[in-house]
Structures are given as C-alpha cells and as structure tokens.
N, C-alpha and C. Protein backbone atom coordinates (compact mmCIF):
# COMPACT_ATOMS: atom_id res chain seq x y z
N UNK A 1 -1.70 -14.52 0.06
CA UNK A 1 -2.25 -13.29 0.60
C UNK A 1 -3.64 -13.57 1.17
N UNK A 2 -4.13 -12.78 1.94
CA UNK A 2 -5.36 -13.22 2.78
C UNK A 2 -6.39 -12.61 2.14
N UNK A 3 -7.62 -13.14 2.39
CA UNK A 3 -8.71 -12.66 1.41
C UNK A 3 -8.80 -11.06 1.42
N UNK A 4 -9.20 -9.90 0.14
CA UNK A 4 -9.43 -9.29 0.32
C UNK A 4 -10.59 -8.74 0.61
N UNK A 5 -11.85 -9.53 0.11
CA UNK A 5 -13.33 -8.83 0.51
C UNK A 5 -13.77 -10.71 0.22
N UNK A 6 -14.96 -10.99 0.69
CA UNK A 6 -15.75 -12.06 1.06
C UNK A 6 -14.98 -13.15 -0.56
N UNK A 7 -14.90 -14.31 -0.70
CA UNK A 7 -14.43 -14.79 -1.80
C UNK A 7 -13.36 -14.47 -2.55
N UNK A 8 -12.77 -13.52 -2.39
CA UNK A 8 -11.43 -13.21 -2.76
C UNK A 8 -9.89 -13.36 -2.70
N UNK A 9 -9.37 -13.84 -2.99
CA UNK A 9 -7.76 -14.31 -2.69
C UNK A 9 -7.46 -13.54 -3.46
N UNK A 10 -5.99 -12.81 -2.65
CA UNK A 10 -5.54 -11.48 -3.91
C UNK A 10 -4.03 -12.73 -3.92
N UNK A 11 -3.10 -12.56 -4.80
CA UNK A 11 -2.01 -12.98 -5.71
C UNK A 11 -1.13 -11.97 -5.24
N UNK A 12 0.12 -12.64 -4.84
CA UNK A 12 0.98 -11.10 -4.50
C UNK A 12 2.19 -11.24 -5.33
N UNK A 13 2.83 -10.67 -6.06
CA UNK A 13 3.67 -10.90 -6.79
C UNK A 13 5.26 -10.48 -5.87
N UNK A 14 6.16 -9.23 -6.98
CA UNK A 14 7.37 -9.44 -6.26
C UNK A 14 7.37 -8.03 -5.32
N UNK A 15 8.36 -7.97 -4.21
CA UNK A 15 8.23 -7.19 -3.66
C UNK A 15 8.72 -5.92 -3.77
N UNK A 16 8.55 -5.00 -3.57
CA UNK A 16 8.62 -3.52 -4.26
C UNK A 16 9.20 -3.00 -2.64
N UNK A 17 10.79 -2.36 -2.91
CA UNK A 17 11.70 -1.53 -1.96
C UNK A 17 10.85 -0.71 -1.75
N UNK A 18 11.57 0.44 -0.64
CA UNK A 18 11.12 1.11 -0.10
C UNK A 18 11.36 2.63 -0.77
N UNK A 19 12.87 2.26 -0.89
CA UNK A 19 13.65 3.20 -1.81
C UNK A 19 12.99 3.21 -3.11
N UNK A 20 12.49 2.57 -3.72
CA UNK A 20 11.80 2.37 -5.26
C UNK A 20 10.68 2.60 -5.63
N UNK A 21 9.61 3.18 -4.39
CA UNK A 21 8.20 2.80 -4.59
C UNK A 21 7.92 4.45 -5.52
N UNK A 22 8.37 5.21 -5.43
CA UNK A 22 8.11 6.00 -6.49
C UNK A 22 8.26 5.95 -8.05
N UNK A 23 8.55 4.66 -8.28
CA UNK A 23 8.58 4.78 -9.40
C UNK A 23 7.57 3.55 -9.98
N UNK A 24 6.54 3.48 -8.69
CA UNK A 24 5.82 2.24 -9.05
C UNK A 24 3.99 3.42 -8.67
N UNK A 25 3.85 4.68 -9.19
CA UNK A 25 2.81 4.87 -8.93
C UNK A 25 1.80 4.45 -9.45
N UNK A 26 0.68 4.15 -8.81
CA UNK A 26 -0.62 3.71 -9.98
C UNK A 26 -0.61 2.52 -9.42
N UNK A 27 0.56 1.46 -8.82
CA UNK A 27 0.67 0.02 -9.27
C UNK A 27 -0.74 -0.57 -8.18
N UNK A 28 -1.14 -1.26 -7.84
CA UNK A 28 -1.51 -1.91 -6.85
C UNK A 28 -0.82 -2.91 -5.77
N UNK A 29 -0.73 -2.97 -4.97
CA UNK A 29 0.03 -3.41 -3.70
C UNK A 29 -0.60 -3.84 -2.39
N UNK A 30 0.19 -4.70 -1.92
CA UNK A 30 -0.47 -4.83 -0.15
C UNK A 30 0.87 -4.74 0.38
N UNK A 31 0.26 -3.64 1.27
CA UNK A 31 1.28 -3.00 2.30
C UNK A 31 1.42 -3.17 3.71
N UNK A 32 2.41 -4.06 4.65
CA UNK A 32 2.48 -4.21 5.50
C UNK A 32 2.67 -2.79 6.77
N UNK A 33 1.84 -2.63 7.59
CA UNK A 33 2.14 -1.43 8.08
C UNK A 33 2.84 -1.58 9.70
N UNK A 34 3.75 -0.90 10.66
CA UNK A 34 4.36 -0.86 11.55
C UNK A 34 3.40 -1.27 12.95
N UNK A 35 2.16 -1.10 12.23
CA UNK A 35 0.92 -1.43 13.66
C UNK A 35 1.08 -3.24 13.22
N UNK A 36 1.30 -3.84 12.71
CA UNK A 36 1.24 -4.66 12.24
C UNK A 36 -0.13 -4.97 11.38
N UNK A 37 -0.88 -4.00 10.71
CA UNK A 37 -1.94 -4.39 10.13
C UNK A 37 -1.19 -4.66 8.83
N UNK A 38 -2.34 -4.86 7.64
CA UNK A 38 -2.06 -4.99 5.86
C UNK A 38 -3.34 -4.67 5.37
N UNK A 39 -2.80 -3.74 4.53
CA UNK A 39 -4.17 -2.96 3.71
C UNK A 39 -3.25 -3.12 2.02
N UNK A 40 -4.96 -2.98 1.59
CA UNK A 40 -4.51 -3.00 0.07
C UNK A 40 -4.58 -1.88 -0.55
N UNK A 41 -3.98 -1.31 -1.23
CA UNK A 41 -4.19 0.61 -1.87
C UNK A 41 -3.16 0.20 -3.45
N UNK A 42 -3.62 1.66 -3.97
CA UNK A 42 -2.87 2.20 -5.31
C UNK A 42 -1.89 3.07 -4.45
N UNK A 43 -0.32 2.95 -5.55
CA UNK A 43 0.57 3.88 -4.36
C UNK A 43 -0.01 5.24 -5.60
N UNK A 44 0.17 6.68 -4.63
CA UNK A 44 -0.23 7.76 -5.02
C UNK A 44 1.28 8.60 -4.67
N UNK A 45 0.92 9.57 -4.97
CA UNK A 45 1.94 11.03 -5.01
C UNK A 45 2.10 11.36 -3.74
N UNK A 46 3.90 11.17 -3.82
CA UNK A 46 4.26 12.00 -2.35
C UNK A 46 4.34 13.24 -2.21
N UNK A 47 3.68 13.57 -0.95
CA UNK A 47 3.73 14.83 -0.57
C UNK A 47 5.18 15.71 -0.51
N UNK A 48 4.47 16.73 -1.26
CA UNK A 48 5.79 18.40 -1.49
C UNK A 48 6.72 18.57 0.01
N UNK A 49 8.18 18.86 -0.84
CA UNK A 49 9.03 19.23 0.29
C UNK A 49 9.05 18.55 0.90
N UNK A 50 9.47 19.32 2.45
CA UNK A 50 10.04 18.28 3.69
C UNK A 50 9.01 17.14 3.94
N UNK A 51 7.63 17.23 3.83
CA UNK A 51 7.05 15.76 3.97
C UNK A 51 6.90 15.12 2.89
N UNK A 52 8.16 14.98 2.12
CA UNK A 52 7.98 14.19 1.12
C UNK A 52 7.91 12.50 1.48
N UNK A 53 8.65 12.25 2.49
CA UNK A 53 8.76 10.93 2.65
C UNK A 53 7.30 10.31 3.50
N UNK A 54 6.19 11.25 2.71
CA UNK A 54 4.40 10.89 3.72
C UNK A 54 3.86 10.42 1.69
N UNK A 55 3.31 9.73 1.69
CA UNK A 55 2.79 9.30 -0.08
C UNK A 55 1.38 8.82 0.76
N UNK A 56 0.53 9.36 -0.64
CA UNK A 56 -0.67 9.16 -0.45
C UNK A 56 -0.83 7.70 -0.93
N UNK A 57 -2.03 7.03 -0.13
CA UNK A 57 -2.20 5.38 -0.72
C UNK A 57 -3.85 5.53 -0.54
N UNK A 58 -3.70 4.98 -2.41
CA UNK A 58 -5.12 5.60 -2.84
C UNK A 58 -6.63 4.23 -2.46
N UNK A 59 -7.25 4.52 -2.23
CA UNK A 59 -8.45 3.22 -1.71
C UNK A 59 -8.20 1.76 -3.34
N UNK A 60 -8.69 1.21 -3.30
CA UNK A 60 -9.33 0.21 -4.37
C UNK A 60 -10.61 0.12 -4.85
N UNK A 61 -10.78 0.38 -5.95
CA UNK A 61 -12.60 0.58 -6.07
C UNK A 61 -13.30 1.22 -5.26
N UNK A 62 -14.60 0.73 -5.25
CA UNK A 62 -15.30 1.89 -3.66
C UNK A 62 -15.40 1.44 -2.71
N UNK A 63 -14.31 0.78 -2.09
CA UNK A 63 -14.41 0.51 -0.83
C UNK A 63 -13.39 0.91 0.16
N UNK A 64 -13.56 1.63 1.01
CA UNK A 64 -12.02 1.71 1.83
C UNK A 64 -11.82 3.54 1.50
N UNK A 65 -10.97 3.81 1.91
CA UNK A 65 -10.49 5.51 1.81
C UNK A 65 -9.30 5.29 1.82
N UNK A 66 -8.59 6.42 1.06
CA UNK A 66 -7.24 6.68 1.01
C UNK A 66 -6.48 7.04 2.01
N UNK A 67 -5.45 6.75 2.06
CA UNK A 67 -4.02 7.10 3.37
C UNK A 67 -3.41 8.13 3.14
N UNK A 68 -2.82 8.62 3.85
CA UNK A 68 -1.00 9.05 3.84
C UNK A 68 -0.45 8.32 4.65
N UNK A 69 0.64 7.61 4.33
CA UNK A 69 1.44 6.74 4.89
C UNK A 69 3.22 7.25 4.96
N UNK A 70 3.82 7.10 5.90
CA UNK A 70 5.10 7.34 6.04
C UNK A 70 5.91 6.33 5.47
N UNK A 71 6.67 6.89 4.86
CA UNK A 71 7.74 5.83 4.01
C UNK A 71 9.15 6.24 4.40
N UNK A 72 10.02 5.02 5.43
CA UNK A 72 11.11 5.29 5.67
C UNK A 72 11.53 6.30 6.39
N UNK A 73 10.71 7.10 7.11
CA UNK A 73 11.26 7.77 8.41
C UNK A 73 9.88 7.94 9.19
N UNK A 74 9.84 7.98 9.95
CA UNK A 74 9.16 8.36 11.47
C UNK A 74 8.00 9.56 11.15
N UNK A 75 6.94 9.27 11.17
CA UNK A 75 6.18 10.64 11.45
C UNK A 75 5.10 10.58 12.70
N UNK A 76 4.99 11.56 13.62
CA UNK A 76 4.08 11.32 14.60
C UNK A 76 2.73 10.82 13.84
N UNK A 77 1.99 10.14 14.39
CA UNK A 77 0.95 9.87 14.28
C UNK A 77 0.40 9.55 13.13
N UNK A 78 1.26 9.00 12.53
CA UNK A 78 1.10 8.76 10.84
C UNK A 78 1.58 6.85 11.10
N UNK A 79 1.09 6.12 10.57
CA UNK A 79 1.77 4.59 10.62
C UNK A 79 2.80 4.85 9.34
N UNK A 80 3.67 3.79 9.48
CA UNK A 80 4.78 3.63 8.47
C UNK A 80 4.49 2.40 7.91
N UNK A 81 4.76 2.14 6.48
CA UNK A 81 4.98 1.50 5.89
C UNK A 81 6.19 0.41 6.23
N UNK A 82 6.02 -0.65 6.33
CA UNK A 82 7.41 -1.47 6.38
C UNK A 82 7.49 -2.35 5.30
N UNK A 83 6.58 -3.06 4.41
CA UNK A 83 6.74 -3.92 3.63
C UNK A 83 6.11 -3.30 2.51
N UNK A 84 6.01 -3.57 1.29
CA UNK A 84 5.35 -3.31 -0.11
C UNK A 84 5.68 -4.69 -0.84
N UNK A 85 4.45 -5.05 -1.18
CA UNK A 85 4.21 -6.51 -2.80
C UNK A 85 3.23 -5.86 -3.22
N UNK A 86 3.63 -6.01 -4.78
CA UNK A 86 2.74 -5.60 -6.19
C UNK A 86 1.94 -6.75 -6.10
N UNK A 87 0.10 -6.29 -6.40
CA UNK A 87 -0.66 -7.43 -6.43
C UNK A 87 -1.11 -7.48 -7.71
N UNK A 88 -0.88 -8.87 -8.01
CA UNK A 88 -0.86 -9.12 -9.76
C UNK A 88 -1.96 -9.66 -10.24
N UNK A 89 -3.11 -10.27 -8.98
CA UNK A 89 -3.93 -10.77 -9.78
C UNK A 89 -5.37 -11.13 -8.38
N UNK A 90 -6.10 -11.22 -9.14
CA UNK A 90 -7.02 -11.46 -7.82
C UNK A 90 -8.04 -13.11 -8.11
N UNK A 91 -8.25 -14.44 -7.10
CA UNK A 91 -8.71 -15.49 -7.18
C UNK A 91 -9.88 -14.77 -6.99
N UNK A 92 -11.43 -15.22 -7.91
CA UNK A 92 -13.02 -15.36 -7.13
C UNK A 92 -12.96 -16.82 -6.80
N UNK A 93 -13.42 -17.10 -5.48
CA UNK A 93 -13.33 -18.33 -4.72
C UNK A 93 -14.61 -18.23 -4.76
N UNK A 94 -15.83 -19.03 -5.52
CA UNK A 94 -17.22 -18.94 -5.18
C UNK A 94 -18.13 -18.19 -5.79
C-alpha cells in the first residue's frame, strides 16, 4: 500500500466485497474509488431508504474529512467505490 502521511506504509490485509461491507463498520480500509483515486477512511452508516446504497466513510484521526461514497450503483456526482481492503496495520519508516 502506498504511504499514508510522510513515513508511513499502511499494511493492507484481505479484501472486503462490496456486498459485505456492512457488516464491516468501524473497520479501517483503503478504498479504491471509480476516479481512480485511493483514500483511507472508517466505513460508517449507510444512508436511510432509497439512498441506502450512499455509506458514509469516516476521516482517520484529524486529518482528512469524511465522504459519502456510492456503493454498487451509480449516483450523480457522488464517486463510487470499486475496491475495499481492511488495513491491518501501519509501518513508521523513520
């Protein structure tokens, strides 16, 4: 996994479905997104009713701000999620 902040190597463990990620709240993860970026977040609570398939992805410590991210269908102007790995451990390089 690529560094997460200056000296850091994050550890990525196994990969977490798409179909499954609700039952992994709290976990920590790096999430591949459809822009082709990767951010690191806590997965959070999907949103009520019909936008249920939008889940909040919570920052890491104090850096960064939280998402809503689309999981498994299309939302305008929202990026989608395409990949999920649980991150199990973090290297200090330095």
């Amino acid at each position: 996994m690529p560094l997460a902040l200056p000296k850091q190597v994050v550890l990525g463990g196994p990969s977490i479905s798409l179909a499954e990620i609700g039952r992994h709240e709290g976990t920590l993860v790096a999430l591949a997104l459809d822009n082709g970026s990767g951010i690191f977040k806590r997965i959070g609570l999907a949103l009520p009713g019909n936008l249920s398939h939008l889940r909040q992805f919570e920052s890491i410590g104090g850096l960064g701000s939280s998402e809503v991210l689309s999981i498994g269908k299309a939302q305008s102007g929202v990026p989608e999620v395409q990949h999920v790995r649980r991150i199990i451990g973090v290297i200090y390089n330095g």
